[in-house]
PDB file of N, CA and C in Angstrom:
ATOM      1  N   UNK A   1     -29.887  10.162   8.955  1.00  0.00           N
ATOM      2  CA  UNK A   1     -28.745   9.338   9.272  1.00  0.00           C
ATOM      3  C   UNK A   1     -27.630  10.249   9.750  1.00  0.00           C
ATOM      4  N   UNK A   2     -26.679   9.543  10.636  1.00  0.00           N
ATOM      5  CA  UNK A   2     -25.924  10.908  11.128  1.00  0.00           C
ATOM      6  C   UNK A   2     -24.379   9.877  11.298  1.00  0.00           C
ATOM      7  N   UNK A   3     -23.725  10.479  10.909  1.00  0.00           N
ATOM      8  CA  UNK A   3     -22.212   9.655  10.590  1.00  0.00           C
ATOM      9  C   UNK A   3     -21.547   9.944  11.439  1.00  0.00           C
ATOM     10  N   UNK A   4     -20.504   9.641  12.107  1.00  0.00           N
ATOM     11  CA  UNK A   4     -19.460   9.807  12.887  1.00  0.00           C
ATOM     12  C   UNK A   4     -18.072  10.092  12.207  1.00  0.00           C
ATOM     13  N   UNK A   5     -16.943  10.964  12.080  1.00  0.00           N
ATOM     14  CA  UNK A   5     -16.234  10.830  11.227  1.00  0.00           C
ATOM     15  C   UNK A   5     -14.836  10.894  12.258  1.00  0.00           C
ATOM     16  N   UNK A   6     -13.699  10.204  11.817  1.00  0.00           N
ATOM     17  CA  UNK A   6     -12.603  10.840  12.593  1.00  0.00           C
ATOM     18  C   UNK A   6     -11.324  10.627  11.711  1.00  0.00           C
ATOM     19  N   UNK A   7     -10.498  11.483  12.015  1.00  0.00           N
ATOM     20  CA  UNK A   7      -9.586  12.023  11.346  1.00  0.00           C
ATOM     21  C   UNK A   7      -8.547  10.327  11.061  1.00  0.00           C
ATOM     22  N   UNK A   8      -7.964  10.264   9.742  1.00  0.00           N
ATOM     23  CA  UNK A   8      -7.659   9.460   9.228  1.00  0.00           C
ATOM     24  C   UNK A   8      -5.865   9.714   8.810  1.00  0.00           C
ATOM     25  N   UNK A   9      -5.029   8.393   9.366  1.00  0.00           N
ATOM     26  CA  UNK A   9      -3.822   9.536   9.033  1.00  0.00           C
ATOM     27  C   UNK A   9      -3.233  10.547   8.734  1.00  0.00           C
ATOM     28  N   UNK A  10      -3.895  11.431   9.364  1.00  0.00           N
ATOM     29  CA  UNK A  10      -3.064  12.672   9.946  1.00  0.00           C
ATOM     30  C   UNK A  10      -3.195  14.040   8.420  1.00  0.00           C
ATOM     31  N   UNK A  11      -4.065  13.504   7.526  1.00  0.00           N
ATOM     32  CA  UNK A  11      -4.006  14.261   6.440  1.00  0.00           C
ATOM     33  C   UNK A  11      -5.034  15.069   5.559  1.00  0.00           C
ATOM     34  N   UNK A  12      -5.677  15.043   6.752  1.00  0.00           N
ATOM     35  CA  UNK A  12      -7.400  15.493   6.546  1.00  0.00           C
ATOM     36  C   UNK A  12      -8.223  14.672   6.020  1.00  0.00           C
ATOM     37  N   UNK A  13      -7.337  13.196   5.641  1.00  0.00           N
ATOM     38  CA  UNK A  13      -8.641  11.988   5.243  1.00  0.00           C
ATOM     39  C   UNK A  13      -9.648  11.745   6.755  1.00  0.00           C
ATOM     40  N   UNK A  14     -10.876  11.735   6.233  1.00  0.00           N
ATOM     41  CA  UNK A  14     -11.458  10.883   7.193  1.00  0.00           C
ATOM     42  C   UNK A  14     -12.054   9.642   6.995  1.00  0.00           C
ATOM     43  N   UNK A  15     -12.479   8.979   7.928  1.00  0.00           N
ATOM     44  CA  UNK A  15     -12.964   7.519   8.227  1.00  0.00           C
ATOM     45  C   UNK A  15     -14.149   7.501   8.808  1.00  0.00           C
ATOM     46  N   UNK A  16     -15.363   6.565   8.361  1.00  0.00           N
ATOM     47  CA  UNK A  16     -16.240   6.303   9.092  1.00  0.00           C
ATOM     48  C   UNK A  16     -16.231   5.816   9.748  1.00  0.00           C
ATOM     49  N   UNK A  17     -16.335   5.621  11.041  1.00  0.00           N
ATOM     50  CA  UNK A  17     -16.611   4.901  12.208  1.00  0.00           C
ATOM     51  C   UNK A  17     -17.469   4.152  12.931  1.00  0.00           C
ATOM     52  N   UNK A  18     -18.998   4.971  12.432  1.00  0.00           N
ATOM     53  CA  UNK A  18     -20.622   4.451  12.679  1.00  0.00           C
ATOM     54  C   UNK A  18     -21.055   5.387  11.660  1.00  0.00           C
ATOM     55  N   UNK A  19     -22.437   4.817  11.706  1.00  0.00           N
ATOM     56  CA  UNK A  19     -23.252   4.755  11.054  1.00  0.00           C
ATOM     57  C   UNK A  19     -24.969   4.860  11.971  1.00  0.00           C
ATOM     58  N   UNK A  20     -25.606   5.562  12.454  1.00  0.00           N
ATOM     59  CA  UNK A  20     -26.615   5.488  13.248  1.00  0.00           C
ATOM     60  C   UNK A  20     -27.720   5.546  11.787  1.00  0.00           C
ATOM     61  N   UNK A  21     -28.247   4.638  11.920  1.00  0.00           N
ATOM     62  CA  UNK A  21     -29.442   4.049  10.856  1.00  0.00           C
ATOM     63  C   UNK A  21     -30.238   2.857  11.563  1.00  0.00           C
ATOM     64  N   UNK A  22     -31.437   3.012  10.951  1.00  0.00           N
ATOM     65  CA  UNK A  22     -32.432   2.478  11.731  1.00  0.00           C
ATOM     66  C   UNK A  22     -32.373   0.940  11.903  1.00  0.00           C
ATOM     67  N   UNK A  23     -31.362   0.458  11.331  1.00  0.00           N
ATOM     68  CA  UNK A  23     -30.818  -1.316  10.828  1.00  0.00           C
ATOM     69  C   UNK A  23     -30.049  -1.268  12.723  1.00  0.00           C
ATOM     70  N   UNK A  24     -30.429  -2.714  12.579  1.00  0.00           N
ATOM     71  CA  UNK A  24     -29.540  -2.814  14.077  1.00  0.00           C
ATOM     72  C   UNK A  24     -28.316  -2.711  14.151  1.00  0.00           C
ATOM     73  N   UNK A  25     -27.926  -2.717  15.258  1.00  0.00           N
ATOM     74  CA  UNK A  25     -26.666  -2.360  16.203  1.00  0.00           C
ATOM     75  C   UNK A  25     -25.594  -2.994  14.995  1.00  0.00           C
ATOM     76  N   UNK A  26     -25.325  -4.295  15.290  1.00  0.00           N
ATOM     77  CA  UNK A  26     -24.293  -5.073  14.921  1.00  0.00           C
ATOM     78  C   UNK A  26     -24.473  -5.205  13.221  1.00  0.00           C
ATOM     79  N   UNK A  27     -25.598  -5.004  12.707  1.00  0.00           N
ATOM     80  CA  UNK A  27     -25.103  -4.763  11.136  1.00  0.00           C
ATOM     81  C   UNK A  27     -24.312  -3.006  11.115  1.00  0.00           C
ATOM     82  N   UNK A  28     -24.873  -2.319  11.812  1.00  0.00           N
ATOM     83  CA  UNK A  28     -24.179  -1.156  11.659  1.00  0.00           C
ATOM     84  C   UNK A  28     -22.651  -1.315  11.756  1.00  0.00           C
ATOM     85  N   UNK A  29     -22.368  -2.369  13.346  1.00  0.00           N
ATOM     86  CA  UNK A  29     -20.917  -2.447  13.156  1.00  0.00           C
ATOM     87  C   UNK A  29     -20.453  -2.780  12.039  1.00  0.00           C
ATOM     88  N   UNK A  30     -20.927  -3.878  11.304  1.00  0.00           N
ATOM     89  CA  UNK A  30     -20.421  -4.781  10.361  1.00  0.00           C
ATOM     90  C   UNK A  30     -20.122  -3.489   9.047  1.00  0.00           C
ATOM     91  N   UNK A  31     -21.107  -2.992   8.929  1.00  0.00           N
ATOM     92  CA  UNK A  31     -20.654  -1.410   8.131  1.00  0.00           C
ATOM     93  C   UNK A  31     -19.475  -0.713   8.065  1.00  0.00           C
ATOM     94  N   UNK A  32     -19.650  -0.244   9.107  1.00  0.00           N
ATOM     95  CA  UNK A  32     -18.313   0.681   9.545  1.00  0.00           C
ATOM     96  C   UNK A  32     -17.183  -0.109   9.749  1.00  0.00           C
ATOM     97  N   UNK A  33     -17.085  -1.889  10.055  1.00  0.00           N
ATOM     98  CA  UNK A  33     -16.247  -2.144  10.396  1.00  0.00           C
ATOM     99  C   UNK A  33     -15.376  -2.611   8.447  1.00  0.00           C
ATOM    100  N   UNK A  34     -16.329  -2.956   7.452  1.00  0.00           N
ATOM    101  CA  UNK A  34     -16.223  -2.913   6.106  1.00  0.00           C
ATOM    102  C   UNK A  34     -15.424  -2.124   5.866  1.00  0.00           C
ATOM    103  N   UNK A  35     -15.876  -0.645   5.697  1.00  0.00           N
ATOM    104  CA  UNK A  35     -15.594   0.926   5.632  1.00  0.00           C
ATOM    105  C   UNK A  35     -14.073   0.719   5.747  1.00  0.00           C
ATOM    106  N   UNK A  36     -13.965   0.376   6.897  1.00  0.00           N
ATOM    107  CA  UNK A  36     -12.366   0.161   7.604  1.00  0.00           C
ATOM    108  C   UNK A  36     -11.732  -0.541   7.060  1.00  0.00           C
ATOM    109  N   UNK A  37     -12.311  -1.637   7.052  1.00  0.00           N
ATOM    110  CA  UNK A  37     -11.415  -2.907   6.613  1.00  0.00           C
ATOM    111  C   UNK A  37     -10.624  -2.375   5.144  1.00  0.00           C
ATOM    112  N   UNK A  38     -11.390  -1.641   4.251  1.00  0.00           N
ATOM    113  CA  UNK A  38     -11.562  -1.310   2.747  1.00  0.00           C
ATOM    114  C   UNK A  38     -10.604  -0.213   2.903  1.00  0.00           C
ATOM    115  N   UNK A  39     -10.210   0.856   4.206  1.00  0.00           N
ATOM    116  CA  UNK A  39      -9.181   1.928   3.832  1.00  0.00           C
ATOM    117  C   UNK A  39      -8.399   1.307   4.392  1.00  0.00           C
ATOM    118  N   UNK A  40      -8.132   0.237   5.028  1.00  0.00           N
ATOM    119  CA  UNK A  40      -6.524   0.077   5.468  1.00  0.00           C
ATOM    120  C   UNK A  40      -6.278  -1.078   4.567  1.00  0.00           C
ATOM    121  N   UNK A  41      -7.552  -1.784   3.752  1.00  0.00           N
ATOM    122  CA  UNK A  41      -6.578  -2.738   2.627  1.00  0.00           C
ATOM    123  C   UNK A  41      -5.830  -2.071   1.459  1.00  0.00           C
ATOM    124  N   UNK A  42      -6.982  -0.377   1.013  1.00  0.00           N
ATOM    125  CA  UNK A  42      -6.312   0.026   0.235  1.00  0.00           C
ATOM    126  C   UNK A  42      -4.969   0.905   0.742  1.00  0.00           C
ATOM    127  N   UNK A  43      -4.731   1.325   1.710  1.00  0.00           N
ATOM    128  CA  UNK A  43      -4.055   1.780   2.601  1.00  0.00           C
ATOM    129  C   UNK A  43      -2.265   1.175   2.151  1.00  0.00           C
ATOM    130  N   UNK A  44      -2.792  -0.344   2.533  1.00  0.00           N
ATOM    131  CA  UNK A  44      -1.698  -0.844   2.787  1.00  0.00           C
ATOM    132  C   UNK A  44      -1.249  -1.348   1.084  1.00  0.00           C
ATOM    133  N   UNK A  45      -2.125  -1.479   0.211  1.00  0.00           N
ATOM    134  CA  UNK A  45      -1.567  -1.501  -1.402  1.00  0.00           C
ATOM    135  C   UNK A  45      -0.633  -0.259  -1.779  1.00  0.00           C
ATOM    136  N   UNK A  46      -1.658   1.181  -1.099  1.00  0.00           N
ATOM    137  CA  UNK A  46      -0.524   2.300  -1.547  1.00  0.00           C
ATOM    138  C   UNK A  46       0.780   2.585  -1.288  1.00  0.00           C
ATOM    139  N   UNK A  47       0.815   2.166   0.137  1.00  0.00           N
ATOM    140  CA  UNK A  47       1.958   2.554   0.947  1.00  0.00           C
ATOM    141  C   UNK A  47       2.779   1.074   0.020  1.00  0.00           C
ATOM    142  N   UNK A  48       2.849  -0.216   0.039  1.00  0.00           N
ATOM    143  CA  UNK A  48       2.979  -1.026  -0.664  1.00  0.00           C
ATOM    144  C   UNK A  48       3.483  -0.943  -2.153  1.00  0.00           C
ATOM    145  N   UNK A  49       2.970   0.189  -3.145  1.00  0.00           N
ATOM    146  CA  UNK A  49       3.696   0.315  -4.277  1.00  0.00           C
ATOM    147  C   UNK A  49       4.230   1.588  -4.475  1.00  0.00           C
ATOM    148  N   UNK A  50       4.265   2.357  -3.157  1.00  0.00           N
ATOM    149  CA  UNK A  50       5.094   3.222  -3.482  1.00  0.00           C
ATOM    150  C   UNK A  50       6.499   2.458  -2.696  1.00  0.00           C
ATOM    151  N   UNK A  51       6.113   1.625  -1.531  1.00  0.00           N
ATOM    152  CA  UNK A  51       7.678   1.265  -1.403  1.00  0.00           C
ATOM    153  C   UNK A  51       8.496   0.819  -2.784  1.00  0.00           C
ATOM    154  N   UNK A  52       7.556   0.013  -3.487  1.00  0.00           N
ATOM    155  CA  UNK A  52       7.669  -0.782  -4.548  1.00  0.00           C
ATOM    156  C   UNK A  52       9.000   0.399  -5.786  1.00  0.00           C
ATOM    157  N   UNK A  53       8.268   1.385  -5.737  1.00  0.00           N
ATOM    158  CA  UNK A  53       8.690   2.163  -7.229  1.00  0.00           C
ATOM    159  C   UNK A  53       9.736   3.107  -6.126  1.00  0.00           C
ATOM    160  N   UNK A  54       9.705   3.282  -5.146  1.00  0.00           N
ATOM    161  CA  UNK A  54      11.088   4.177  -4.572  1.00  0.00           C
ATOM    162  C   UNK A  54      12.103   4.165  -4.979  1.00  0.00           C
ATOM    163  N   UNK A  55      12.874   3.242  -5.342  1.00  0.00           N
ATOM    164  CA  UNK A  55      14.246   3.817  -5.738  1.00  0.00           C
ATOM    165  C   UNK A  55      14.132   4.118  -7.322  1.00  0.00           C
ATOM    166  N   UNK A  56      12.893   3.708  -8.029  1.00  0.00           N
ATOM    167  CA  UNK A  56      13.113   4.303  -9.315  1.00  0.00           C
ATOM    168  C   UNK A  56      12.579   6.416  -9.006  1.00  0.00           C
ATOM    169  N   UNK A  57      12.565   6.565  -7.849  1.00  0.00           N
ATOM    170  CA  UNK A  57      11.921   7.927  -7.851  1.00  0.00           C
ATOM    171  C   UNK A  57      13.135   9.028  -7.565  1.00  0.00           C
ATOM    172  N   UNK A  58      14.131   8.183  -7.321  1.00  0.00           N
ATOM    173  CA  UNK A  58      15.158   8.602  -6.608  1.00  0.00           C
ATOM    174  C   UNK A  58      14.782   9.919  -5.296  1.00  0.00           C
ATOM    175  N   UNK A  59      15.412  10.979  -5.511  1.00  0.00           N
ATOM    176  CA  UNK A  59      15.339  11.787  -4.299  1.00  0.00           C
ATOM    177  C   UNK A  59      14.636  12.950  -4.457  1.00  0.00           C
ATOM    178  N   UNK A  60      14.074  12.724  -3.227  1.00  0.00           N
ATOM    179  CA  UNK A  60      12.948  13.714  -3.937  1.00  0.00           C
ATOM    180  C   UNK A  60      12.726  14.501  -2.835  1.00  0.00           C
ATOM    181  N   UNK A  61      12.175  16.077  -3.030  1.00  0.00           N
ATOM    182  CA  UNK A  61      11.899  16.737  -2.115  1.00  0.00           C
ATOM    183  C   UNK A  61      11.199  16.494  -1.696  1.00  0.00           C
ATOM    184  N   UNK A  62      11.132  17.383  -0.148  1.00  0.00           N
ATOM    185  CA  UNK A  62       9.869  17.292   1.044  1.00  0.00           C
ATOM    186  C   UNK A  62       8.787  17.457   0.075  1.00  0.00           C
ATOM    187  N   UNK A  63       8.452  18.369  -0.511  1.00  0.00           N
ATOM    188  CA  UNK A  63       7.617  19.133  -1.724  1.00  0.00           C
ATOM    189  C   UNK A  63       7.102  18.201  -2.212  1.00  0.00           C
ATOM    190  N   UNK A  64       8.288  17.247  -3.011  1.00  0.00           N
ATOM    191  CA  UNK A  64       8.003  16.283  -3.893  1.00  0.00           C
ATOM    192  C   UNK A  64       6.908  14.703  -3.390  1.00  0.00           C
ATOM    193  N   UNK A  65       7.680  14.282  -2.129  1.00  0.00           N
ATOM    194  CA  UNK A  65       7.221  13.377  -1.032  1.00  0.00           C
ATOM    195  C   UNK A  65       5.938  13.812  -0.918  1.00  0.00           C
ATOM    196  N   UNK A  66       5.501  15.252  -0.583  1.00  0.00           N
ATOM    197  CA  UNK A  66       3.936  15.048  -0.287  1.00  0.00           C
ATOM    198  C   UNK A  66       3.541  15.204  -1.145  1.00  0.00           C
ATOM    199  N   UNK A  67       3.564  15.915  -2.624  1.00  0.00           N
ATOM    200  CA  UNK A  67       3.360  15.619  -4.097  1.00  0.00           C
ATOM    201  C   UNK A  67       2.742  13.970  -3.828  1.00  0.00           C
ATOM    202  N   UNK A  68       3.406  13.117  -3.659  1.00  0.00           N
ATOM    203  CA  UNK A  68       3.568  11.976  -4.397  1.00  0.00           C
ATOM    204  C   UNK A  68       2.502  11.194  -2.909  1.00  0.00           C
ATOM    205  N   UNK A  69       2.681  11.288  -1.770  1.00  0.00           N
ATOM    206  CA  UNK A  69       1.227  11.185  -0.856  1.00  0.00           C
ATOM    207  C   UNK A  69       0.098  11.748  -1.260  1.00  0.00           C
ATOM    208  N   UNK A  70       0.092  13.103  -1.514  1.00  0.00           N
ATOM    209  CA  UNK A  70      -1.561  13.360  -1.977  1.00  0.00           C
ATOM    210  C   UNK A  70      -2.028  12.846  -2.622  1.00  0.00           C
ATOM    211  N   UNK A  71      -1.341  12.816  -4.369  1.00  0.00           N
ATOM    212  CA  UNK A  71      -1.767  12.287  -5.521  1.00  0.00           C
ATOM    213  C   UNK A  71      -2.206  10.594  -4.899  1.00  0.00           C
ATOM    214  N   UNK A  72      -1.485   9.866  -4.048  1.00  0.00           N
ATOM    215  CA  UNK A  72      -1.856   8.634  -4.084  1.00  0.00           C
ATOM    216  C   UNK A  72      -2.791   8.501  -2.927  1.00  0.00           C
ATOM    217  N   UNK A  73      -3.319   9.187  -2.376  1.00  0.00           N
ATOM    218  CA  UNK A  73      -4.252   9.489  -0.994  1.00  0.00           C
ATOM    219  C   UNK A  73      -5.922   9.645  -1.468  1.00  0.00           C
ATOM    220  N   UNK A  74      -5.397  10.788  -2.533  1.00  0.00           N
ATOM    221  CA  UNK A  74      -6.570  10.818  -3.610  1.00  0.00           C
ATOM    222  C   UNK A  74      -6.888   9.871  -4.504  1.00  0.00           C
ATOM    223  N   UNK A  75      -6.095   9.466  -5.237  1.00  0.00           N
ATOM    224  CA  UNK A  75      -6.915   8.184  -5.669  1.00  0.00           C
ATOM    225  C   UNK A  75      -7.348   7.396  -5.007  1.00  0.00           C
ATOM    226  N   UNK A  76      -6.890   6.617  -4.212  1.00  0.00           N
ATOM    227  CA  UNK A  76      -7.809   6.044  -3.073  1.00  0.00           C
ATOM    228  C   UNK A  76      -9.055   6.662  -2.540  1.00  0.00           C
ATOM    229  N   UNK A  77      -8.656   7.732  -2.049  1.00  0.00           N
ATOM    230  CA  UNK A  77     -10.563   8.405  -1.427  1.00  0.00           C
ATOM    231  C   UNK A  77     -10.898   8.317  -2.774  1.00  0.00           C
ATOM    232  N   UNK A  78     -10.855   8.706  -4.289  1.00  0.00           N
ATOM    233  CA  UNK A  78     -11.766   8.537  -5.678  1.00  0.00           C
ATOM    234  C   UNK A  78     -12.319   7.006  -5.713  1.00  0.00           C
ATOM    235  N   UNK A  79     -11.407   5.924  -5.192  1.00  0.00           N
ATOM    236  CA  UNK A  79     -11.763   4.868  -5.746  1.00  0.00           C
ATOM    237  C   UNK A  79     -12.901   4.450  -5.026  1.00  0.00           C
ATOM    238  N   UNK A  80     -12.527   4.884  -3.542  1.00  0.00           N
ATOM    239  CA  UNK A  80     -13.211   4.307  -2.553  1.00  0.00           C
ATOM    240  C   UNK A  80     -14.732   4.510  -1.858  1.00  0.00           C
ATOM    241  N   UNK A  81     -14.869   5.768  -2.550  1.00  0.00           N
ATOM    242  CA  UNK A  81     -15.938   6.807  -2.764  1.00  0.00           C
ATOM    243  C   UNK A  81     -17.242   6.024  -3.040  1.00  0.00           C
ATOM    244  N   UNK A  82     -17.550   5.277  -3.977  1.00  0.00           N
ATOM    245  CA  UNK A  82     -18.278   4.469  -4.176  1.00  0.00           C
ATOM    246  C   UNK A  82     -18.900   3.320  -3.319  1.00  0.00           C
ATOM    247  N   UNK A  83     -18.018   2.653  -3.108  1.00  0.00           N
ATOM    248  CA  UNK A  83     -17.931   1.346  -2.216  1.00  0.00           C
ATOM    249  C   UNK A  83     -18.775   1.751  -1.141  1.00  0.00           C
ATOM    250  N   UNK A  84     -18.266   2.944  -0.484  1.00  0.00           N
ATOM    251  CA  UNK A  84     -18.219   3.172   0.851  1.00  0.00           C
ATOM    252  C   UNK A  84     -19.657   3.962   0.984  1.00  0.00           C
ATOM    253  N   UNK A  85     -19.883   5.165   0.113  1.00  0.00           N
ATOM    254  CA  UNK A  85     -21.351   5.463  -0.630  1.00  0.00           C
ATOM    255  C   UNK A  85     -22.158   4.218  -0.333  1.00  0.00           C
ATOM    256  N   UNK A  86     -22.376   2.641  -1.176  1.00  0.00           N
ATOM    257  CA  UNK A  86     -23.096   1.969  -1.258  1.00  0.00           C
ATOM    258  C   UNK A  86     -23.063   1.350   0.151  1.00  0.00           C
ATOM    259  N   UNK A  87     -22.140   1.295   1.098  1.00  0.00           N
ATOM    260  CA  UNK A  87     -22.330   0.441   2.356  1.00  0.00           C
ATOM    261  C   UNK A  87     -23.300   1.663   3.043  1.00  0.00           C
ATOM    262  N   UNK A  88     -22.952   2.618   2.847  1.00  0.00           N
ATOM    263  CA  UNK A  88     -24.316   3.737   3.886  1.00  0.00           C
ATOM    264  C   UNK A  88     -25.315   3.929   3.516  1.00  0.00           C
ATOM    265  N   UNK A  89     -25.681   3.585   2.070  1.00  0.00           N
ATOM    266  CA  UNK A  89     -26.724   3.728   1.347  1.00  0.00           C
ATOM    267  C   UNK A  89     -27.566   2.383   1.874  1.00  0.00           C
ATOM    268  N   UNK A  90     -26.841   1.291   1.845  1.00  0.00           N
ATOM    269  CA  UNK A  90     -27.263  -0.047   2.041  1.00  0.00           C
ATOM    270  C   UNK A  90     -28.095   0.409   3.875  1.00  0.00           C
ATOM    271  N   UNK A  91     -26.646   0.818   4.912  1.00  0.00           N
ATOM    272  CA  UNK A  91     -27.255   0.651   6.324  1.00  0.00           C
ATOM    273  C   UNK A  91     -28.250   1.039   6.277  1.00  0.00           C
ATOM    274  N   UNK A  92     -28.342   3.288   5.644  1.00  0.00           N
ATOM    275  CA  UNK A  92     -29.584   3.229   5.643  1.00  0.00           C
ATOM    276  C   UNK A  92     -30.999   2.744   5.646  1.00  0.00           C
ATOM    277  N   UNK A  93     -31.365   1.714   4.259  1.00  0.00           N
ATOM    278  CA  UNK A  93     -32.251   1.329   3.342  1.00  0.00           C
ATOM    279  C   UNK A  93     -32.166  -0.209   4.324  1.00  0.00           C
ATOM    280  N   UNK A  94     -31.332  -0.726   5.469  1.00  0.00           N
ATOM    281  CA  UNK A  94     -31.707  -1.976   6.294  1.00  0.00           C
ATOM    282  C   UNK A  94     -31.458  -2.916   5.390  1.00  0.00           C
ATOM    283  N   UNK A  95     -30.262  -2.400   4.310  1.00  0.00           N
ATOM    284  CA  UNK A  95     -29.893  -3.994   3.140  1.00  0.00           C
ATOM    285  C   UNK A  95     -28.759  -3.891   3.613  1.00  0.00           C
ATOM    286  N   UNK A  96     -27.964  -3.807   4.733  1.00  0.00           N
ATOM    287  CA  UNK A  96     -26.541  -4.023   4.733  1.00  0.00           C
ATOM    288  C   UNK A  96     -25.947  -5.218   4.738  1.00  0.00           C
ATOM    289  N   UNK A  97     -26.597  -6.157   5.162  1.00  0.00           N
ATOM    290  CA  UNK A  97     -26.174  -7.790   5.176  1.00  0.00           C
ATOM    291  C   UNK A  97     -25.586  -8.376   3.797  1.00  0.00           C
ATOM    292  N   UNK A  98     -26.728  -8.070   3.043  1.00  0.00           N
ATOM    293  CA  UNK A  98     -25.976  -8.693   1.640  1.00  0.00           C
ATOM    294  C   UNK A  98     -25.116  -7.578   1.292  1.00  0.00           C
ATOM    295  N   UNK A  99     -25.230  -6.470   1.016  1.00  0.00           N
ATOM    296  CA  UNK A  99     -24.160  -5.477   0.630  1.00  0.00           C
ATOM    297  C   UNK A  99     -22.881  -5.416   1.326  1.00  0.00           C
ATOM    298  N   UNK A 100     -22.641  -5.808   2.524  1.00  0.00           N
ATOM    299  CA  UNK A 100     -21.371  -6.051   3.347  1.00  0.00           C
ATOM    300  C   UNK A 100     -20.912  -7.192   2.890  1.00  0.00           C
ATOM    301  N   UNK A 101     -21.079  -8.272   2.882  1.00  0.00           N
ATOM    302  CA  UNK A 101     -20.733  -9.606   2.295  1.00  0.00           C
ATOM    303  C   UNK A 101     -20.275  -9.284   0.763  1.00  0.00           C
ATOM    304  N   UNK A 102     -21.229  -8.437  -0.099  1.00  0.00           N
ATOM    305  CA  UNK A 102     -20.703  -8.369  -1.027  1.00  0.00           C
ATOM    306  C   UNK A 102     -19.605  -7.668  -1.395  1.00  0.00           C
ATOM    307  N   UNK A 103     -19.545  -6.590  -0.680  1.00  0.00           N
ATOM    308  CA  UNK A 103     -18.227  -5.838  -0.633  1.00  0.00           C
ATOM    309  C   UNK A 103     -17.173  -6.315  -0.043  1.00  0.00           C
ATOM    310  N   UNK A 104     -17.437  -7.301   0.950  1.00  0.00           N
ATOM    311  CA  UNK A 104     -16.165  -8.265   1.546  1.00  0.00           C
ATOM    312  C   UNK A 104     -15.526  -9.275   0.461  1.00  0.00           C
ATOM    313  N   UNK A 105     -16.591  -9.708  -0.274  1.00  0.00           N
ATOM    314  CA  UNK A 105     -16.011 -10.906  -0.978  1.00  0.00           C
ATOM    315  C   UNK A 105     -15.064 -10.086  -2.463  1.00  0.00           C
ATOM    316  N   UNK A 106     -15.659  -8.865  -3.119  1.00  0.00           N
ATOM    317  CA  UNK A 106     -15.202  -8.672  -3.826  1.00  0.00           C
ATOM    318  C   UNK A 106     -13.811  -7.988  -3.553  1.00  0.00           C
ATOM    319  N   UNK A 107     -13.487  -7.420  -2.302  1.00  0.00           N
ATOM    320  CA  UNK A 107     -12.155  -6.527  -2.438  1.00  0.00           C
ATOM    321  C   UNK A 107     -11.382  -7.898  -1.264  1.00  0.00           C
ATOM    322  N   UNK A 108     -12.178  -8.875  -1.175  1.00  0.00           N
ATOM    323  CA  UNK A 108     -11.306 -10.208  -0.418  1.00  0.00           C
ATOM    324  C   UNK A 108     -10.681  -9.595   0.979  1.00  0.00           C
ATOM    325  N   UNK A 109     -11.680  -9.118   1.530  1.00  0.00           N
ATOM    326  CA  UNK A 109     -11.431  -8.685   3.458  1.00  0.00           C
ATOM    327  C   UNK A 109     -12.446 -10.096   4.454  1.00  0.00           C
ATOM    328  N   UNK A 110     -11.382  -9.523   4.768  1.00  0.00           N
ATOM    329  CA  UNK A 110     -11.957 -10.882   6.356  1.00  0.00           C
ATOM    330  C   UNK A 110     -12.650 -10.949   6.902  1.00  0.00           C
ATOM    331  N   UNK A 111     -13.861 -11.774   7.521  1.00  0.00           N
ATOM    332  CA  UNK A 111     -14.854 -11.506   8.174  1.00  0.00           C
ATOM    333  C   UNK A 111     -14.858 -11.812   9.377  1.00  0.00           C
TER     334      UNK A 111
END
């Protein structure tokens, strides 16, 4: 299997993009397009509660600011690690149909 990867806001995260596995074309999209869907929902929760807790952080250094991006960049790639594991595991193995659906319904992304 051979992945495609490309650079993911600007911070050495990356993103899957494809997936070349022996499952057809358009479940592959449906993969990678999961993958996606899953870093910009969690994406947009992080960026989302850190607006949330900002003024209790008050001012904070440059230092501090990317302190407080990594730590929350990383938990996300930790959480997401899994999920995203089982959707390539799935394309691989030609089960991505139910495993995409299932990962859609549980983190509630759009189809």
């Amino acid at each position: 299997m051979a992945i495609r990867l490309l650079p993911h806001f600007g911070k050495g995260v990356e993103v899957v993009t494809s997936a070349e596995v022996g499952s057809p074309a358009v479940l592959d999209s449906e993969v990678s397009g999961t993958i996606v869907s899953l870093r910009q929902r969690f994406e947009a929760v992080r960026r989302g509660e850190i607006h949330r807790v900002r003024g209790r952080l008050g001012n904070l250094t440059s230092d501090q600011e990317d302190v407080v991006e990594s730590l929350s960049r990383g938990i996300i790639e930790k959480v997401l690690q899994a999920p995203v594991e089982l959707l390539l595991n799935a394309a691989a193995a030609n089960q991505s149909a139910f495993i995409v659906e299932t990962v859609r319904r549980i983190f509630n992304l759009r189809t």
